[in-house]
N, C-alpha and C. Protein backbone atom coordinates (compact mmCIF):
# COMPACT_ATOMS: atom_id res chain seq x y z
N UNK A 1 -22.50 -48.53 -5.92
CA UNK A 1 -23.50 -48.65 -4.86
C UNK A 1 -24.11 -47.28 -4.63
N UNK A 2 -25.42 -47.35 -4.61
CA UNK A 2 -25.99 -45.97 -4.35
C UNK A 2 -26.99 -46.36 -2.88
N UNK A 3 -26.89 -44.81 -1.98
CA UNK A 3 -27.35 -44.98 -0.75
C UNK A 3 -28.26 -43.87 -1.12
N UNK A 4 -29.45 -44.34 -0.35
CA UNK A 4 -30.62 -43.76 -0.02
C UNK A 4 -31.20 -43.45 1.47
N UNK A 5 -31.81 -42.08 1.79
CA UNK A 5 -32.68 -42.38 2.98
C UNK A 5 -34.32 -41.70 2.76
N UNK A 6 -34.86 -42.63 3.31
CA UNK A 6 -36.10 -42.32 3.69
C UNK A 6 -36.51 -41.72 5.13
N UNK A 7 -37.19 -40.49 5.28
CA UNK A 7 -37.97 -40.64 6.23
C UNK A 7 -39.55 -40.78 5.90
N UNK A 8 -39.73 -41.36 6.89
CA UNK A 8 -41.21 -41.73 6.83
C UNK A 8 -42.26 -41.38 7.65
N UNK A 9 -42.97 -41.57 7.27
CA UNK A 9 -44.42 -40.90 8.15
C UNK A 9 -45.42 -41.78 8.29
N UNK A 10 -45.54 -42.29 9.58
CA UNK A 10 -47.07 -43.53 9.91
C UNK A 10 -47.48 -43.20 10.87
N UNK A 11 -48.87 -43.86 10.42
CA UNK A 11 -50.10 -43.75 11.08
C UNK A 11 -50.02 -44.33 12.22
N UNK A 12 -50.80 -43.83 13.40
CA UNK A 12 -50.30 -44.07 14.82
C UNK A 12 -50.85 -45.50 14.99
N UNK A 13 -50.28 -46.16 15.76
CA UNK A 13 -50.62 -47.98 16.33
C UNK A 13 -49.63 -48.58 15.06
N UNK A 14 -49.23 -48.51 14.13
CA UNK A 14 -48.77 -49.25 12.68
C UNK A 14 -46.95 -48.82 12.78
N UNK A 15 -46.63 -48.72 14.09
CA UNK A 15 -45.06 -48.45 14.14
C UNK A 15 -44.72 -49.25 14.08
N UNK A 16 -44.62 -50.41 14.80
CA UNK A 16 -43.92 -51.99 15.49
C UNK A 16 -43.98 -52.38 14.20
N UNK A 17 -45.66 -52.48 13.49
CA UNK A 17 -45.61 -53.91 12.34
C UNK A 17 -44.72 -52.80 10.86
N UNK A 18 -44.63 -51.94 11.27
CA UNK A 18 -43.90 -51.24 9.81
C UNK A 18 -41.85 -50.95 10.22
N UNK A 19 -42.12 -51.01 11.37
CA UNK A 19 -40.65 -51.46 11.80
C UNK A 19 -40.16 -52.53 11.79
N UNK A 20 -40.87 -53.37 11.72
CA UNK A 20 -40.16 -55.15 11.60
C UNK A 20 -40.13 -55.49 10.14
N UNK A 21 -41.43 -55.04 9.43
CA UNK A 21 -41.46 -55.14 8.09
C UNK A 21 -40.43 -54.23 7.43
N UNK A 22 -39.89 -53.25 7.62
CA UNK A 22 -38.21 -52.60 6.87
C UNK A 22 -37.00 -53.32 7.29
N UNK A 23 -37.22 -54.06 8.68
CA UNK A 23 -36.07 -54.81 9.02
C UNK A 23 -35.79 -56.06 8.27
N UNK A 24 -36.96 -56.53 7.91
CA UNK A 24 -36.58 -57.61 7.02
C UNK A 24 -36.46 -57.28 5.35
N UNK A 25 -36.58 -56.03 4.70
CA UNK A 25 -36.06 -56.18 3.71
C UNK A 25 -34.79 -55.97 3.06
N UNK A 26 -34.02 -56.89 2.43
CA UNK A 26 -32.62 -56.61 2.16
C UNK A 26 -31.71 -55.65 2.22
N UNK A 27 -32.71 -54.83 0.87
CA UNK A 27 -31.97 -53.26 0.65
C UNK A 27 -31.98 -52.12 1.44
N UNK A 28 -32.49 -52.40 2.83
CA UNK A 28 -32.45 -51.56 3.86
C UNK A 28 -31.68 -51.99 5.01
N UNK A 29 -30.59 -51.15 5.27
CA UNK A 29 -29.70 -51.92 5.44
C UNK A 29 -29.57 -51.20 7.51
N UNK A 30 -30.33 -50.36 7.48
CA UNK A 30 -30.41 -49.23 9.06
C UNK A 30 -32.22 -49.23 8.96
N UNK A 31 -32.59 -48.79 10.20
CA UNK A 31 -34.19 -48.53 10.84
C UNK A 31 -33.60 -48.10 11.98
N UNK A 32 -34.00 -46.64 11.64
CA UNK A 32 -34.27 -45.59 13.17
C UNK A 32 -35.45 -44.74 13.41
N UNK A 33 -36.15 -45.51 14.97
CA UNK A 33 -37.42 -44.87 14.76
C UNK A 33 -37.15 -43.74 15.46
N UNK A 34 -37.95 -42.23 15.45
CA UNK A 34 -37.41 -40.63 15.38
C UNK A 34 -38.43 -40.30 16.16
N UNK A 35 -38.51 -39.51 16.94
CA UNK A 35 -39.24 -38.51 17.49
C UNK A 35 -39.51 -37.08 16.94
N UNK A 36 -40.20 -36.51 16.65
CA UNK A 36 -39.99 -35.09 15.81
C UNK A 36 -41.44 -35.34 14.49
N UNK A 37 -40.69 -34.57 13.42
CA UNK A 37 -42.02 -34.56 12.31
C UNK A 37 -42.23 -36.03 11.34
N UNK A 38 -40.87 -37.08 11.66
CA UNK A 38 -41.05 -37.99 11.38
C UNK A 38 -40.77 -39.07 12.00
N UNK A 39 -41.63 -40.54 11.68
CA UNK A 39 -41.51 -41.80 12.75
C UNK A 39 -40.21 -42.51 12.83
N UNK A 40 -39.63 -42.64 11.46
CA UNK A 40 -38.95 -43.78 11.03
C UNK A 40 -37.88 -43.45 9.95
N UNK A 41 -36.52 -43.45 10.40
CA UNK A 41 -35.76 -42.86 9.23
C UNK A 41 -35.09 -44.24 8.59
N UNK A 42 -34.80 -44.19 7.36
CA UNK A 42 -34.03 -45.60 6.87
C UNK A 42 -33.18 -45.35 6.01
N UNK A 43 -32.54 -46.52 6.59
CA UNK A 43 -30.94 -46.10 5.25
C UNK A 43 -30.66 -47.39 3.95
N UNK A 44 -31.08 -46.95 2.56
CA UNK A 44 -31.22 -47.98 1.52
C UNK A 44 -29.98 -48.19 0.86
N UNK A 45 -29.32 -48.79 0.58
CA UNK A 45 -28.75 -49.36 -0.33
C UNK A 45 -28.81 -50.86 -1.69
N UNK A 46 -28.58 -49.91 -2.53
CA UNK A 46 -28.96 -50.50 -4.15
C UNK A 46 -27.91 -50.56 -5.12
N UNK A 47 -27.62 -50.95 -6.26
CA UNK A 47 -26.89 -50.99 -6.98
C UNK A 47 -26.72 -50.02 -7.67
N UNK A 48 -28.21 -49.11 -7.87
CA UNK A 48 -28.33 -47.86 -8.26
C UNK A 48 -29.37 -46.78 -7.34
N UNK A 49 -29.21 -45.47 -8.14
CA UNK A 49 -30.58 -44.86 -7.88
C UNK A 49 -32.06 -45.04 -8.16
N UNK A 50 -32.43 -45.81 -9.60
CA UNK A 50 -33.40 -46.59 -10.00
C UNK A 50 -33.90 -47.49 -9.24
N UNK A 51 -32.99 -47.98 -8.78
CA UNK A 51 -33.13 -49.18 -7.54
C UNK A 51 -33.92 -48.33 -5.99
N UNK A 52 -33.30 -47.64 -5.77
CA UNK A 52 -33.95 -46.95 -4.96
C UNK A 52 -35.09 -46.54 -4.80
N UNK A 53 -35.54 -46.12 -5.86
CA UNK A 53 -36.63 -45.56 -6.21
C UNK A 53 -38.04 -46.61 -6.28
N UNK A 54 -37.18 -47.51 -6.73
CA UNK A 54 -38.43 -48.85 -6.81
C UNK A 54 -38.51 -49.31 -5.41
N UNK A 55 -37.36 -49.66 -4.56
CA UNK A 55 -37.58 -49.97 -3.02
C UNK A 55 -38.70 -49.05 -2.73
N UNK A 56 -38.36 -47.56 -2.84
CA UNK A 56 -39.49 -46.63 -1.89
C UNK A 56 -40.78 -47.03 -2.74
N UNK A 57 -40.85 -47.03 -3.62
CA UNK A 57 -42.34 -46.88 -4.54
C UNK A 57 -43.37 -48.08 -4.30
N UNK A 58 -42.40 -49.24 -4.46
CA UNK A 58 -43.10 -50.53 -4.68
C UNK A 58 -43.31 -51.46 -3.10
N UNK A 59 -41.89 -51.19 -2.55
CA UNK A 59 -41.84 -52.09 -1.05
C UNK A 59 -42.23 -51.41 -0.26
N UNK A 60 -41.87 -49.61 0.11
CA UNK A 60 -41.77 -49.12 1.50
C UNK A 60 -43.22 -48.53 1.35
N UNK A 61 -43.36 -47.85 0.41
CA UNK A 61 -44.85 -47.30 0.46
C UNK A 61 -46.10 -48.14 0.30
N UNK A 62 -45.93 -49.50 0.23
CA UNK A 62 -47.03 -50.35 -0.20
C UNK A 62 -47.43 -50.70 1.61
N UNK A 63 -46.59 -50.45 2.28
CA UNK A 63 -46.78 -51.04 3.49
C UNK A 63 -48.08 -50.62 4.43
N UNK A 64 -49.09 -51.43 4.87
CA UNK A 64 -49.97 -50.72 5.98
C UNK A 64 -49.38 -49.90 6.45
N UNK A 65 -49.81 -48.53 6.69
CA UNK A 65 -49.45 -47.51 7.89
C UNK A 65 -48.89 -46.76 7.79
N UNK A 66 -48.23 -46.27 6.22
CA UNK A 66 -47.66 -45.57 5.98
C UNK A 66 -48.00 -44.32 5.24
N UNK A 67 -48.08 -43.10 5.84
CA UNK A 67 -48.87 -42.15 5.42
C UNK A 67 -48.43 -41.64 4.21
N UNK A 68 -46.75 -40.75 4.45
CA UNK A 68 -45.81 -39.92 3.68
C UNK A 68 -44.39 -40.51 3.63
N UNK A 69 -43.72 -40.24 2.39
CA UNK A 69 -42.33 -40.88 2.68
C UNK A 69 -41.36 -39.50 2.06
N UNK A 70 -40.41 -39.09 2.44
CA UNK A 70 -39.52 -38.07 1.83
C UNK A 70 -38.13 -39.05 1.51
N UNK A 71 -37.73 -38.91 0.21
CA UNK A 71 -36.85 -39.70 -0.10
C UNK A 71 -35.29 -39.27 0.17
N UNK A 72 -34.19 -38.97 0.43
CA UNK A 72 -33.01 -38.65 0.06
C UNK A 72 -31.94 -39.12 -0.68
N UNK A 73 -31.36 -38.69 -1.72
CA UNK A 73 -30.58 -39.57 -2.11
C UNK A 73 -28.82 -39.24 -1.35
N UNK A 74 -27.98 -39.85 -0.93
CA UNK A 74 -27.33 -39.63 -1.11
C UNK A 74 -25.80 -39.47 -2.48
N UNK A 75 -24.64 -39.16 -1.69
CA UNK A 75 -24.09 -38.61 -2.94
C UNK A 75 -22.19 -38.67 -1.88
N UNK A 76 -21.26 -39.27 -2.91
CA UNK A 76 -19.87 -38.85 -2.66
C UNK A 76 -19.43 -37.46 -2.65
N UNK A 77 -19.22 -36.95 -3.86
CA UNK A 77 -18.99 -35.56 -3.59
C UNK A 77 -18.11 -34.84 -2.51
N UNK A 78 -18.32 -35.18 -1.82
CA UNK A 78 -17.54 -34.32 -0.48
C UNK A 78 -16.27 -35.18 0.18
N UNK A 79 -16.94 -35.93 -0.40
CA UNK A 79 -15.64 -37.44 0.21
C UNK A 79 -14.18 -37.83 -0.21
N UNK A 80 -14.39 -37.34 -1.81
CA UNK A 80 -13.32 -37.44 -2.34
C UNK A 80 -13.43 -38.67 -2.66
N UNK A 81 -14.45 -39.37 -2.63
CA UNK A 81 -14.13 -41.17 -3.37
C UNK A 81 -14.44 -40.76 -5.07
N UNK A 82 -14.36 -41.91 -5.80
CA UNK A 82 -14.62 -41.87 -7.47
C UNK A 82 -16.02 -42.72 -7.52
């Protein structure tokens, strides 16, 4: 399982309909809308990183209202899992 976050960046009035529209897609599994340099942070999960990449490319950025997206991937490493 690979986890991803997005923050995102939208255009003002297009919060509500771009917040309901991440809530309903599968592989997003968190929606937190942010105060600061970005609107909307999200937390993805996929089977992979490829996977990820197509969520942000194809689903999250296709959406009305969405200006900029910064991707993160996460990573175990520190956790000690395999």
């Amino acid at each position: 399982m690979a986890i991803g976050f997005a923050l995102l960046s939208i255009s003002p009035l297009n919060e509500k309909e771009v917040f309901d529209a991440l809530n309903k897609m599968p592989e997003v599994s968190e929606v937190h809308p942010l105060f600061g340099e970005y609107d909307i942070l999200v937390k993805i999960e996929c089977e992979g990183i490829d996977e990820i990449g197509e969520v942000v490319i194809k689903k999250i950025r296709s959406l009305k209202g969405i200006v900029d997206t910064k991707t993160l991937i996460g990573t175990k490493s520190l956790t000690g899992e395999n």
